[in-house]
Protein backbone atom coordinates (compact mmCIF):
# COMPACT_ATOMS: atom_id res chain seq x y z
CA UNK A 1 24.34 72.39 17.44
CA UNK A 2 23.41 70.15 14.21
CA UNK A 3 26.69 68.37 14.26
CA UNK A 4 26.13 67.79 17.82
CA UNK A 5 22.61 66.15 16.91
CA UNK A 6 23.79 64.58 14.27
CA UNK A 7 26.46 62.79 16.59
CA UNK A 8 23.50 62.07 19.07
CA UNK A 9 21.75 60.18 16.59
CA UNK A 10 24.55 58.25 15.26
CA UNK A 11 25.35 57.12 18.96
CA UNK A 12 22.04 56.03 20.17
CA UNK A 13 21.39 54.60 16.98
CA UNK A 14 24.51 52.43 17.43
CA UNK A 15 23.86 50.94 20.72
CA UNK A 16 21.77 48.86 18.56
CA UNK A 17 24.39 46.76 16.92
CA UNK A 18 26.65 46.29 19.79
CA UNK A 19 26.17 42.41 21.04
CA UNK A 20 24.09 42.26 23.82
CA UNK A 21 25.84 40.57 26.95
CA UNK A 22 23.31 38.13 28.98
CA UNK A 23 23.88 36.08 32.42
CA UNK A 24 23.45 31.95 30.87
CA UNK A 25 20.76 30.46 32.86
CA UNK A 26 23.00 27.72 34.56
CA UNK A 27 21.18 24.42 35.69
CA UNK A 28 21.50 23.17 39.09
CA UNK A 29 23.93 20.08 38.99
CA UNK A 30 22.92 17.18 41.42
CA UNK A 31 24.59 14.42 42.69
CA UNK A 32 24.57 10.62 41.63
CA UNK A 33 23.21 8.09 44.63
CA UNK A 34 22.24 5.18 42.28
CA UNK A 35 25.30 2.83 42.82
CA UNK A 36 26.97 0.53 45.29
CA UNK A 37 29.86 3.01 44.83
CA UNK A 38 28.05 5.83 46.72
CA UNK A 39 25.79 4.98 49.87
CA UNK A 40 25.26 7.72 52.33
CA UNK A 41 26.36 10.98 53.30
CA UNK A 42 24.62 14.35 52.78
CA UNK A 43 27.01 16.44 50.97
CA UNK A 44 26.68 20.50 51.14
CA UNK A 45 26.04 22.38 48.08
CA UNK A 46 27.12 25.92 48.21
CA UNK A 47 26.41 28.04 44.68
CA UNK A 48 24.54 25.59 42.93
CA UNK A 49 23.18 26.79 39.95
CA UNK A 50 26.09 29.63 39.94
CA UNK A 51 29.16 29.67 37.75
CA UNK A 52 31.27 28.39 40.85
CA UNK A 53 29.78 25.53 42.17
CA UNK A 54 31.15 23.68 45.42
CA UNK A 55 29.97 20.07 46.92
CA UNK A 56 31.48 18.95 49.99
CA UNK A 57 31.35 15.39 51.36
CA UNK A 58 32.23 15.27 55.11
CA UNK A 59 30.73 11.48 55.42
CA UNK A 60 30.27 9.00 52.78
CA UNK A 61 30.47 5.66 53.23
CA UNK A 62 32.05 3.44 49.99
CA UNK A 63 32.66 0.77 47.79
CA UNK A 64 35.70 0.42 45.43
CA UNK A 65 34.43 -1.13 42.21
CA UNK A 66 37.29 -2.76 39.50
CA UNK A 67 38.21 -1.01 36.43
CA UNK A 68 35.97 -1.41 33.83
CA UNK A 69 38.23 0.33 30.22
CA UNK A 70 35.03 0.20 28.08
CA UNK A 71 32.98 2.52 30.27
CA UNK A 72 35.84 4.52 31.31
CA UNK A 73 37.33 3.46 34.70
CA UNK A 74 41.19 3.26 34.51
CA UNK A 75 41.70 2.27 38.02
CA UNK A 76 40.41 0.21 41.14
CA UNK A 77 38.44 3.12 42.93
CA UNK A 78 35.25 4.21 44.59
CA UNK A 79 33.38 7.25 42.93
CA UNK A 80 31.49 9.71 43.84
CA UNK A 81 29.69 11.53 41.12
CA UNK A 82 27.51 14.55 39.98
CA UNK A 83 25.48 15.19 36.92
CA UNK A 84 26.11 18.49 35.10
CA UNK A 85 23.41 19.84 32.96
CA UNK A 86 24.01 22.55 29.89
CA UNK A 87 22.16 25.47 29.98
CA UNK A 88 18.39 25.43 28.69
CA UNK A 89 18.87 28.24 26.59
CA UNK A 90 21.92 27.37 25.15
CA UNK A 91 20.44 26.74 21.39
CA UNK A 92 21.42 23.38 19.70
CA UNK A 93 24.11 24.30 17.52
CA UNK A 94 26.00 26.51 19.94
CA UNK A 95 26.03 23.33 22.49
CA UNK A 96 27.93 21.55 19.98
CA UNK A 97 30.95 23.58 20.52
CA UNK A 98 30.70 23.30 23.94
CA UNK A 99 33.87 22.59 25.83
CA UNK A 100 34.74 21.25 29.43
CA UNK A 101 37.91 20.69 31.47
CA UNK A 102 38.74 17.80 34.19
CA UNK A 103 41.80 19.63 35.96
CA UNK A 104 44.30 20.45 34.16
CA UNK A 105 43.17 18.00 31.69
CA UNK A 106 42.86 18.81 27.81
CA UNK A 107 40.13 20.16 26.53
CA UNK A 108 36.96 17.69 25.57
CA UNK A 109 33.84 17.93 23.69
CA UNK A 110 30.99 18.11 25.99
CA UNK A 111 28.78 16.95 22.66
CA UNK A 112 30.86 13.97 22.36
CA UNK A 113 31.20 13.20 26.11
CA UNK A 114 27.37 13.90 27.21
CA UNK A 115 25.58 10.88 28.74
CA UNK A 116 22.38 12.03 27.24
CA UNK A 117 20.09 9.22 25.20
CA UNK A 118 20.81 9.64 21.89
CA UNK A 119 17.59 10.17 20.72
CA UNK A 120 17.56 13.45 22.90
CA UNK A 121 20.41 15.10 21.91
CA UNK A 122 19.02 17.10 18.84
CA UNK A 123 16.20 17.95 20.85
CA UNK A 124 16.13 21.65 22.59
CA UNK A 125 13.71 20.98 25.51
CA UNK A 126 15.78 17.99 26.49
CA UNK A 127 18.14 17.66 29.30
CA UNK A 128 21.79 17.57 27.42
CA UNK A 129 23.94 16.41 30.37
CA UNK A 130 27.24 14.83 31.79
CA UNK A 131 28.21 12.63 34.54
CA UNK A 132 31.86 13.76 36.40
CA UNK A 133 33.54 11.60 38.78
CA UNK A 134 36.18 11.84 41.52
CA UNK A 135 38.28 9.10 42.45
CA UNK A 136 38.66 8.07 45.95
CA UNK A 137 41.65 5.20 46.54
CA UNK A 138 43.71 4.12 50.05
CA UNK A 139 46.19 5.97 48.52
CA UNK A 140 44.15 9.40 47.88
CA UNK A 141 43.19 9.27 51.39
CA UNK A 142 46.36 8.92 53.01
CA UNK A 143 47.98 11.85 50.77
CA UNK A 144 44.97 13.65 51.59
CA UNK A 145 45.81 12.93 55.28
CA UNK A 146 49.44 13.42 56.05
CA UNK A 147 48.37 16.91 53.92
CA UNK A 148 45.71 17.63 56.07
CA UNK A 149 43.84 18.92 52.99
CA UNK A 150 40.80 17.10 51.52
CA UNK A 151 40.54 14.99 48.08
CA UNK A 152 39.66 17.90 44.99
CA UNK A 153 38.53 17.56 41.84
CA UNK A 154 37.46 20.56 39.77
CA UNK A 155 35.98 20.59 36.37
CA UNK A 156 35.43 23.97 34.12
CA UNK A 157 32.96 24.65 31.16
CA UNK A 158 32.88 26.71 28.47
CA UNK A 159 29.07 26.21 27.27
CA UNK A 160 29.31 28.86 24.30
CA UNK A 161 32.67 28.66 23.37
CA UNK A 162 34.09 31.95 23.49
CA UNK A 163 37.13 31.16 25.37
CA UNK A 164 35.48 31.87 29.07
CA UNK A 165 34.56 30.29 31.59
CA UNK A 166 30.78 30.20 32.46
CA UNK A 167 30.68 27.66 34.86
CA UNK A 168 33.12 26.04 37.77
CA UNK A 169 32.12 22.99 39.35
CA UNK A 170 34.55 21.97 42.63
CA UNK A 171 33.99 18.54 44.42
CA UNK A 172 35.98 17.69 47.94
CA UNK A 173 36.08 14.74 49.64
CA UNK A 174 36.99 14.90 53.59
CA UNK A 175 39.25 12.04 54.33
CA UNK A 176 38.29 12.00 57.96
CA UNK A 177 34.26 11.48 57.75
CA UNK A 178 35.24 8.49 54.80
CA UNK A 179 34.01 4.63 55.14
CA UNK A 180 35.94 2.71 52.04
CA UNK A 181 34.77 -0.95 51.69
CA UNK A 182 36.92 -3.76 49.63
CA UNK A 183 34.71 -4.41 46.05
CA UNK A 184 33.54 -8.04 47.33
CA UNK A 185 33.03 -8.29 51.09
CA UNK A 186 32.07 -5.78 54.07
CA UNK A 187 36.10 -5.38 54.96
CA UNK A 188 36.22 -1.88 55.64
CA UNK A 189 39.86 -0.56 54.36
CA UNK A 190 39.35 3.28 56.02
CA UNK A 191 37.60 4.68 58.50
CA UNK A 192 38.41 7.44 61.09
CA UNK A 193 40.81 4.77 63.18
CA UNK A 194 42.47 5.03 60.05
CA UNK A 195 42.46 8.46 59.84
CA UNK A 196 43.98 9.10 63.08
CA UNK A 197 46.57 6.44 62.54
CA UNK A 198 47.74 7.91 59.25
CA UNK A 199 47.36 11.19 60.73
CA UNK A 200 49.20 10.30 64.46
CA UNK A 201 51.78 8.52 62.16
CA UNK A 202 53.01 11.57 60.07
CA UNK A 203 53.00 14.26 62.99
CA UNK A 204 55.35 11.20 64.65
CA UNK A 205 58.11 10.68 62.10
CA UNK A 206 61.95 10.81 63.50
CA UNK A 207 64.09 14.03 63.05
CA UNK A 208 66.95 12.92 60.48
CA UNK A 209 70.23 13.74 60.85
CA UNK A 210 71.06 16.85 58.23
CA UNK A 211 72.66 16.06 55.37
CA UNK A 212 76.60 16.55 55.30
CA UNK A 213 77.13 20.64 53.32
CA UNK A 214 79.02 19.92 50.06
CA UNK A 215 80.94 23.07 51.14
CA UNK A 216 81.79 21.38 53.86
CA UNK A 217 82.46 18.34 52.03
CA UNK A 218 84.86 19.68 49.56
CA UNK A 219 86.40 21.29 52.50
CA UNK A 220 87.87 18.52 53.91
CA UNK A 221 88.81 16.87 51.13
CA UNK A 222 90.95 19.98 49.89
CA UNK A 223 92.36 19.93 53.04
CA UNK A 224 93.05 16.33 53.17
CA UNK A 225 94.69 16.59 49.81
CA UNK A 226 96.92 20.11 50.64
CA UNK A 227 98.35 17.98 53.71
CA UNK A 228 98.96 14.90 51.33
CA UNK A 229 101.18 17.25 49.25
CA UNK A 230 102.83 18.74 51.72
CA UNK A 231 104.13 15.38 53.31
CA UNK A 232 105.10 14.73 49.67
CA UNK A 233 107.22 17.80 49.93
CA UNK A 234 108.70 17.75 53.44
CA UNK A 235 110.60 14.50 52.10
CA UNK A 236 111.31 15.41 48.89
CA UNK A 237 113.38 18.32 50.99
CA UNK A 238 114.62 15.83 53.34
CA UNK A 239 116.33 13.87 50.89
């Protein structure tokens, strides 16, 4: 009975040392409206503030804007854009070793990437946050298209750094309900006649004849061969 008390004791007592698992207090993200890039559109938000996070554009009307290496833009595109923000109770020091994923991407420094003033960044009741972008092109829409799928772009954080992921953030872009403008003028490259062109298009392409079997193939010209020989040898007797 004492060694059973005794064992009580110790249990109970233990519970106190084991690390205490807590649900992060995830921010809700929201989405960027402030360029020519982006007009329009009411996207749906499903899960915001969760750890799995979709937006879905059915209608946006854009601009492509040029590439631009010092801020980041590798290509021609329009973009459409959200702004992520770390956890509030996420201390300082932790946040630093905060990780994030574009894709399949490598792994990068939400510290170094954040678009947060740097006067803020050191400071716990700031904002610390990150601006993502997807990447809609001519091209993008018509794979998107003859796929019938939409445009995706997922990014992945790890806000404490323990290897898991606390927080999934999914962004799709519906090719059919998409305006894309040319950078300079009004001359609209995509719309839904352009849709249903693309679309009508790929549903339309000619059967092709099937490729010849090698079996087949090698068939014939073993035959072709065997009967080349045998001539060879019909004479040869002949003679």
């Amino acid at each position: 009975m004492k060694k059973n008390l005794i064992s009580i004791v110790l249990f109970l007592f233990s519970i106190l040392f084991i690390p205490q698992v807590y649900a992060m207090n995830l921010e809700s993200i929201s989405i960027i409206n402030a360029s020519d890039s982006y007009k329009g559109g009411n996207p749906s938000i499903v899960g915001n503030g969760t750890n799995n996070v979709v937006v879905t554009y059915n209608a946006a009307d854009l601009k492509i804007v040029p590439k631009d290496l010092d801020i980041g833009r590798t290509i021609d595109a329009a973009w459409i854009g959200a702004k992520i923000v770390a956890p509030k109770d996420i201390e300082i020091q932790t946040l630093k070793t905060a990780v994030y994923k574009s894709g399949n991407s490598a792994e990068q420094s939400f510290w170094n990437s954040q678009d947060t003033p740097v006067d803020d960044r050191n400071n716990q009741g700031k904002e610390h946050y990150i601006y993502v972008y997807g990447a809609v092109t001519e091209d993008k829409l018509k794979e998107a298209t003859i796929g019938n799928k939409m445009i995706s772009y997922t990014w992945t954080f790890d806000w404490d750094k323990n290897g898991d992921i606390d927080q999934t953030v999914t962004m799709k872009i519906n090719p059919t309900g998409i305006v894309l403008k040319a950078e300079d003028t009004d001359t609209v490259l995509w719309n839904f006649s352009k849709y249903e062109e693309i679309k009508q298009a790929s549903e339309q392409k000619p059967e092709q004849d099937p490729a010849p079997k090698t079996g087949n193939t090698l068939t014939y010209g073993f035959g072709f061969i065997t009967l080349l020989l045998s001539g060879f040898a019909i004479r040869k007797f002949e003679k």
